[in-house]
N, C-alpha and C. Protein backbone atom coordinates (compact mmCIF):
# COMPACT_ATOMS: atom_id res chain seq x y z
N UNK A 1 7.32 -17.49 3.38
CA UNK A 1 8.68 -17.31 2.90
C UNK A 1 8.63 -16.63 1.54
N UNK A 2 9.29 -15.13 1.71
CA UNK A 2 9.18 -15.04 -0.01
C UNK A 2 9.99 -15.85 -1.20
N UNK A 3 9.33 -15.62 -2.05
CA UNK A 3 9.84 -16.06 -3.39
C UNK A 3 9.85 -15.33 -4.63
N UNK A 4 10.65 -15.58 -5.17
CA UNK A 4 11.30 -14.42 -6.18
C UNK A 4 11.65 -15.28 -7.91
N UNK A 5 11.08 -14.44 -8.22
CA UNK A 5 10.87 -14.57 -10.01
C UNK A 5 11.95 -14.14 -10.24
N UNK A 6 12.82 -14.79 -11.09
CA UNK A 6 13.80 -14.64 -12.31
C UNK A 6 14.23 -14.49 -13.35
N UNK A 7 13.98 -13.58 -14.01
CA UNK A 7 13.75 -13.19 -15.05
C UNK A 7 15.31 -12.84 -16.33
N UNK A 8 15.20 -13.45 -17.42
CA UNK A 8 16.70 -13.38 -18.01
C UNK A 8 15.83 -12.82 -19.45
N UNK A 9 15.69 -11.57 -20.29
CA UNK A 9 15.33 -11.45 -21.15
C UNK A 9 16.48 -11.06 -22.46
N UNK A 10 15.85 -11.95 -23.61
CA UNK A 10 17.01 -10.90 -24.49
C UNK A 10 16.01 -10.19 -25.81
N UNK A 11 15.69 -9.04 -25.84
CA UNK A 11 14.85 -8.39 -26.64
C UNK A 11 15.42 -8.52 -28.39
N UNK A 12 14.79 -8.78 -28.84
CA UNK A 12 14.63 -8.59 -30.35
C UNK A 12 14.31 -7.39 -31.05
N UNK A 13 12.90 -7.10 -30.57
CA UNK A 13 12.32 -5.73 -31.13
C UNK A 13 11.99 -4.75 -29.95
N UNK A 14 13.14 -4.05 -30.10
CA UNK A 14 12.97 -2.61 -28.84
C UNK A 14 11.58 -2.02 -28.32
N UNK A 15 11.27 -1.59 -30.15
CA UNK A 15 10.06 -0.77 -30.25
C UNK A 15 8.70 -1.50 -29.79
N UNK A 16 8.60 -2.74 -30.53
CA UNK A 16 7.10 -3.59 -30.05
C UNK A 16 7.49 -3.70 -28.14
N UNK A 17 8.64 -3.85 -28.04
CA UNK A 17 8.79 -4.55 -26.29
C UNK A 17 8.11 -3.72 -25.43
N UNK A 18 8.29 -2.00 -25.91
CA UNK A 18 7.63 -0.94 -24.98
C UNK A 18 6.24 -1.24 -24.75
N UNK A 19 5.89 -1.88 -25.43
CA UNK A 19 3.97 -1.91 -24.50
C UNK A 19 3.76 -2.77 -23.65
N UNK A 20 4.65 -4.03 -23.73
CA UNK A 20 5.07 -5.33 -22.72
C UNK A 20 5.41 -4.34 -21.37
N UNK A 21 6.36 -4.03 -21.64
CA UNK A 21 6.85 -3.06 -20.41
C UNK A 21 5.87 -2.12 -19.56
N UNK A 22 4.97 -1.39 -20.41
CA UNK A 22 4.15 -1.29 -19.77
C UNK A 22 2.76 -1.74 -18.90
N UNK A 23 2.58 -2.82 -19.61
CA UNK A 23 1.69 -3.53 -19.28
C UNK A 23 2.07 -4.77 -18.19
N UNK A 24 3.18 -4.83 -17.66
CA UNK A 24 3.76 -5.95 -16.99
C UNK A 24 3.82 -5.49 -15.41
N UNK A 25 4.56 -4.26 -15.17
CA UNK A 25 4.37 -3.60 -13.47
C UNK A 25 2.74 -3.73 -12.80
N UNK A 26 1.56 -3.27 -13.06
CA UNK A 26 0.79 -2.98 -13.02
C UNK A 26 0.44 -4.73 -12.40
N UNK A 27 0.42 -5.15 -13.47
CA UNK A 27 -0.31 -6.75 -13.07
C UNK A 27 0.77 -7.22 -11.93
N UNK A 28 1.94 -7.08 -11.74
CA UNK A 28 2.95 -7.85 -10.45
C UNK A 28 2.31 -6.95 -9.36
N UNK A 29 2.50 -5.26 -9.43
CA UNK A 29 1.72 -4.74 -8.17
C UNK A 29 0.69 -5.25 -7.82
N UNK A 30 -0.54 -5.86 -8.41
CA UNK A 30 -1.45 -6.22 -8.40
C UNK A 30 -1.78 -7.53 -7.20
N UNK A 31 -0.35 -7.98 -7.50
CA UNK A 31 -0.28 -9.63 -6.86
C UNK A 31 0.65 -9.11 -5.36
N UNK A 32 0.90 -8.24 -5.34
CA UNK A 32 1.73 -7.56 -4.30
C UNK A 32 3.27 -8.00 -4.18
N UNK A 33 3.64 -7.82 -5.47
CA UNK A 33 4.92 -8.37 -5.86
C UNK A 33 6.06 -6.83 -6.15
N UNK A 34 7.16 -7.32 -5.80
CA UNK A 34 7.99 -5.83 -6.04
C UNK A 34 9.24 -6.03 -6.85
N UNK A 35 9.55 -5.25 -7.99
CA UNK A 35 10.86 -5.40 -8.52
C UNK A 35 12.45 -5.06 -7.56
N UNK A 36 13.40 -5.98 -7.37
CA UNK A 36 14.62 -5.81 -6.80
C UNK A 36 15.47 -5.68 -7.81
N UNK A 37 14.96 -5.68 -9.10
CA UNK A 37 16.32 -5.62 -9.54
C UNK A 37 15.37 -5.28 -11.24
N UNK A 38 15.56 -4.18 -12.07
CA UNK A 38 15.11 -4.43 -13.43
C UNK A 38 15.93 -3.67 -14.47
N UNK A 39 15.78 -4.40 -15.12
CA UNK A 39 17.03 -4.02 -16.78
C UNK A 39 18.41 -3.83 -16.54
N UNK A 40 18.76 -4.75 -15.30
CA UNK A 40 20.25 -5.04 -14.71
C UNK A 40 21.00 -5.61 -16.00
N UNK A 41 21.90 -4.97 -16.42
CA UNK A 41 22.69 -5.83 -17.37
C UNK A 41 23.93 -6.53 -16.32
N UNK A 42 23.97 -7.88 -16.96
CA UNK A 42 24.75 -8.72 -15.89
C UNK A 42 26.25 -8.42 -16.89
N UNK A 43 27.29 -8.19 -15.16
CA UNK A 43 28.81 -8.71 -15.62
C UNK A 43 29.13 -10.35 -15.78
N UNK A 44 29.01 -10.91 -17.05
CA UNK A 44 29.61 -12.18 -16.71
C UNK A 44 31.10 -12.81 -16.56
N UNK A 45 31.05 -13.55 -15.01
CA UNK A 45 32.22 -13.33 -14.26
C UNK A 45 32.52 -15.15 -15.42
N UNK A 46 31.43 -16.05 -15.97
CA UNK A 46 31.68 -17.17 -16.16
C UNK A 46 30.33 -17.81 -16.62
N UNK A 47 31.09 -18.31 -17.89
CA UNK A 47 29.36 -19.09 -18.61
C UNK A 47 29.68 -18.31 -19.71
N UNK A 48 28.60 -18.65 -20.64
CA UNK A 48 27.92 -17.93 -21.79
C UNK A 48 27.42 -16.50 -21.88
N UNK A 49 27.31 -15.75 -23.05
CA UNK A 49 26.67 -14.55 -22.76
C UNK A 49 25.42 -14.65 -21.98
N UNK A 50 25.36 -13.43 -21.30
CA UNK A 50 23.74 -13.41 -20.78
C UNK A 50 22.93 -11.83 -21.27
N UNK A 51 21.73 -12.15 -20.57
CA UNK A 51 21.04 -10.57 -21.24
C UNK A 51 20.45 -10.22 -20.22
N UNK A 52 19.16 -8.66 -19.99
CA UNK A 52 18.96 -8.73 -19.41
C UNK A 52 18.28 -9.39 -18.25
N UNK A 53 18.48 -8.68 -16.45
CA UNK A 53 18.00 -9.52 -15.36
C UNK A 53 17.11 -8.66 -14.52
N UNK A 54 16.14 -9.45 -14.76
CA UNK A 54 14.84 -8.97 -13.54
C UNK A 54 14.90 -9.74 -12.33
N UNK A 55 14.72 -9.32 -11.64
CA UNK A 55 14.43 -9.97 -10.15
C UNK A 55 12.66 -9.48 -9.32
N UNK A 56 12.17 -10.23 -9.33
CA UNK A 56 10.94 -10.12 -8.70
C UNK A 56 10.36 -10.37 -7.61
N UNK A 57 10.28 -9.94 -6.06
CA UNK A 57 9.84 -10.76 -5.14
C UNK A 57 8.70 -10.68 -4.83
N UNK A 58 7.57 -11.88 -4.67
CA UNK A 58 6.79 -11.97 -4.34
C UNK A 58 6.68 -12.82 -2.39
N UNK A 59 5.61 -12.16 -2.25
CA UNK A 59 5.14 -13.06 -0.85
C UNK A 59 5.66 -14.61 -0.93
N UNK A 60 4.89 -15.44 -1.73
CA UNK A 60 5.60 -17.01 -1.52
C UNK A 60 5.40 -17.37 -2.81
N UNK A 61 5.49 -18.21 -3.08
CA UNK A 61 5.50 -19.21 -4.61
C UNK A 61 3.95 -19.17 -4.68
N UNK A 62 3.23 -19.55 -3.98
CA UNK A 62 1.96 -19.40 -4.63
C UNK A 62 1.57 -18.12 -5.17
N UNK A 63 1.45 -17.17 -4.82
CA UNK A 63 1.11 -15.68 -4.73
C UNK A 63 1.99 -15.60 -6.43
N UNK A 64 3.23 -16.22 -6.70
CA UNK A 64 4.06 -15.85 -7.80
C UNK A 64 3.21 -16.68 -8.94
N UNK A 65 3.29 -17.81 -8.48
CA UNK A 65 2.62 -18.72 -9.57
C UNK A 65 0.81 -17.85 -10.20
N UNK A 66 0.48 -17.69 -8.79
CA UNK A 66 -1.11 -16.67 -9.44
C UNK A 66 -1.12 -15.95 -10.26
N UNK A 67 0.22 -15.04 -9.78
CA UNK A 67 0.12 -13.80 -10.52
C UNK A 67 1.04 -14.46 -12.38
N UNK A 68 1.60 -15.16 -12.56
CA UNK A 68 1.91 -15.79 -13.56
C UNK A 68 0.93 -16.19 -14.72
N UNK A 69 0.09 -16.75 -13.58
CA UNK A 69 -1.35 -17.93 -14.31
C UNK A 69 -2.62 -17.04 -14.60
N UNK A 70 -2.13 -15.54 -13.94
CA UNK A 70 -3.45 -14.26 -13.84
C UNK A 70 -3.53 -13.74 -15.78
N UNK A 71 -4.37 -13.77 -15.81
CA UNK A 71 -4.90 -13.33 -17.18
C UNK A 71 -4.68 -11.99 -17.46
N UNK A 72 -4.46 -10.96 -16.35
CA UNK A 72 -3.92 -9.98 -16.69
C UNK A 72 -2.30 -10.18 -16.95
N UNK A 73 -1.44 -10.92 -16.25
CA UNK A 73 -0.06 -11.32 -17.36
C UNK A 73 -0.16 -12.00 -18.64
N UNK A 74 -0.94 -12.76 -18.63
CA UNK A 74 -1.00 -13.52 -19.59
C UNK A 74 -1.42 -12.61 -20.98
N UNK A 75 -2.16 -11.95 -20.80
CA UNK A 75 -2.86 -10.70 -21.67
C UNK A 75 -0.91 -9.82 -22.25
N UNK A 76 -0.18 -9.36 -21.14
CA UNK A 76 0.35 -9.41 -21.56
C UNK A 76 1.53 -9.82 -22.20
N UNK A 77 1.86 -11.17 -21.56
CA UNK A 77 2.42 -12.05 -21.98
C UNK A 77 2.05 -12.58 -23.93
N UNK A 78 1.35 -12.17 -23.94
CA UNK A 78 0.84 -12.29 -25.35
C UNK A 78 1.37 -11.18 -26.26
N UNK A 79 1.55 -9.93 -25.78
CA UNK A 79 2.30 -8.68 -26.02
C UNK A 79 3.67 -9.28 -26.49
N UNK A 80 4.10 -9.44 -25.25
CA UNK A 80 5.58 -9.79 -25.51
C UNK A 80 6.36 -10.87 -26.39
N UNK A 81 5.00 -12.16 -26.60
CA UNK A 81 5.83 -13.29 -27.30
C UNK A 81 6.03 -12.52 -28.87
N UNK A 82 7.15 -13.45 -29.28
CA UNK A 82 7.56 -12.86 -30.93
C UNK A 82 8.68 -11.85 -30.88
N UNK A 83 8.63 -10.60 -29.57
CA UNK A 83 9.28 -9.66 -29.26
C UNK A 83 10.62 -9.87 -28.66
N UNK A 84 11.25 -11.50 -28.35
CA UNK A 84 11.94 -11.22 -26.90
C UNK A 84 11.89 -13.00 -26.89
N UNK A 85 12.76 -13.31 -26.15
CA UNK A 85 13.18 -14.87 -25.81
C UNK A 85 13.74 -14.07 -24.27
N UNK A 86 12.49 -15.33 -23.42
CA UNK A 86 12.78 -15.08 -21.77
C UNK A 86 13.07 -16.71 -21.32
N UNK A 87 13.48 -16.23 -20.15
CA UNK A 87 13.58 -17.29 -19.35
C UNK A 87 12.84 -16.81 -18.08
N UNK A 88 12.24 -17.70 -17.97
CA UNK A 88 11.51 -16.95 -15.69
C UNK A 88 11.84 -18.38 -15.00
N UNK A 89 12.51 -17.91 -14.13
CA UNK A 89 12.57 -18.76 -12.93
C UNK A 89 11.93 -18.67 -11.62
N UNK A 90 11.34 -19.56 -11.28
CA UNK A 90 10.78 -19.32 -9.78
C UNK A 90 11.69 -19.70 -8.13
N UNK A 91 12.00 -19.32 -7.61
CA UNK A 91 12.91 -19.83 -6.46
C UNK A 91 12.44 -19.66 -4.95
N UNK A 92 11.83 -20.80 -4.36
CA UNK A 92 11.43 -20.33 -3.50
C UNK A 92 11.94 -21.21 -2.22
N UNK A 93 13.10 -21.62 -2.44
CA UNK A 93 13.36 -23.16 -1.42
C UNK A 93 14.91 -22.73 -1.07
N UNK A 94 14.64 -21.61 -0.87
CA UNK A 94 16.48 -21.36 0.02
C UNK A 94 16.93 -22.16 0.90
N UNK A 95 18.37 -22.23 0.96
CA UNK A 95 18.77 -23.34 1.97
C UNK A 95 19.80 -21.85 3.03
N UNK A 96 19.63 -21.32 4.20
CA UNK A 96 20.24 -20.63 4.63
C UNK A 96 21.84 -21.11 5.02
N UNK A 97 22.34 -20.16 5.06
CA UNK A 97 23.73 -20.66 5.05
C UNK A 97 23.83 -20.70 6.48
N UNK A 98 25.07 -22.15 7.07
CA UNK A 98 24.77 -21.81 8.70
C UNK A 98 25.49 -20.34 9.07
N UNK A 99 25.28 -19.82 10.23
CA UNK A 99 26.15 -18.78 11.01
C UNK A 99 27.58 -19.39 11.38
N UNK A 100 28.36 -18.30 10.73
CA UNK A 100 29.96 -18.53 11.05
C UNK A 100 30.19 -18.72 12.40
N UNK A 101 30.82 -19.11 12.78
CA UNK A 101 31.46 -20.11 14.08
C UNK A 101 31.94 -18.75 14.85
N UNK A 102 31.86 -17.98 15.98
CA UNK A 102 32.51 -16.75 16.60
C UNK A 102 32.99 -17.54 17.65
């Protein structure tokens, strides 16, 4: 079942963020993970401000969690702290909606 990373970033420093950015695709391809959605600025319909939204799908939660715990993110995960306040979410436990009644 895939599972998909959630990503809510709000950048601080533009300029330092560009090497994060680069260094971040490379390691998700790696894990065979694909972006659905990146530097989406959200309409908020309700709630608090938000910033930007990544969407990430990977194969299943494990495969996400690896590539998380992989030292090549983490490498650049080290890039990015100081730069940026994230949030990542992992979601991998959908509940399907039933089929409408015909």
């Amino acid at each position: 079942m895939p599972a998909y990373v959630i990503v809510e970033i709000d950048i601080h420093d533009p300029a330092n963020y560009k090497r994060y950015k680069t260094l971040v695709p490379p390691t998700i391809a790696a894990y065979g993970g694909r972006y659905l959605a990146r530097g989406a600025k959200p309409d908020v319909l309700e709630g608090g401000p938000a910033h930007n939204i990544l969407i990430i799908e990977f194969e299943n939660a494990e495969t996400a969690r690896r590539w998380y715990a992989s030292p090549e993110y983490q490498a650049a995960k080290a890039v990015r702290q100081g730069h940026s306040n994230l949030r990542l979410l992992l979601v991998d436990d959908f509940v399907k909606p039933p089929e409408p009644a015909r």
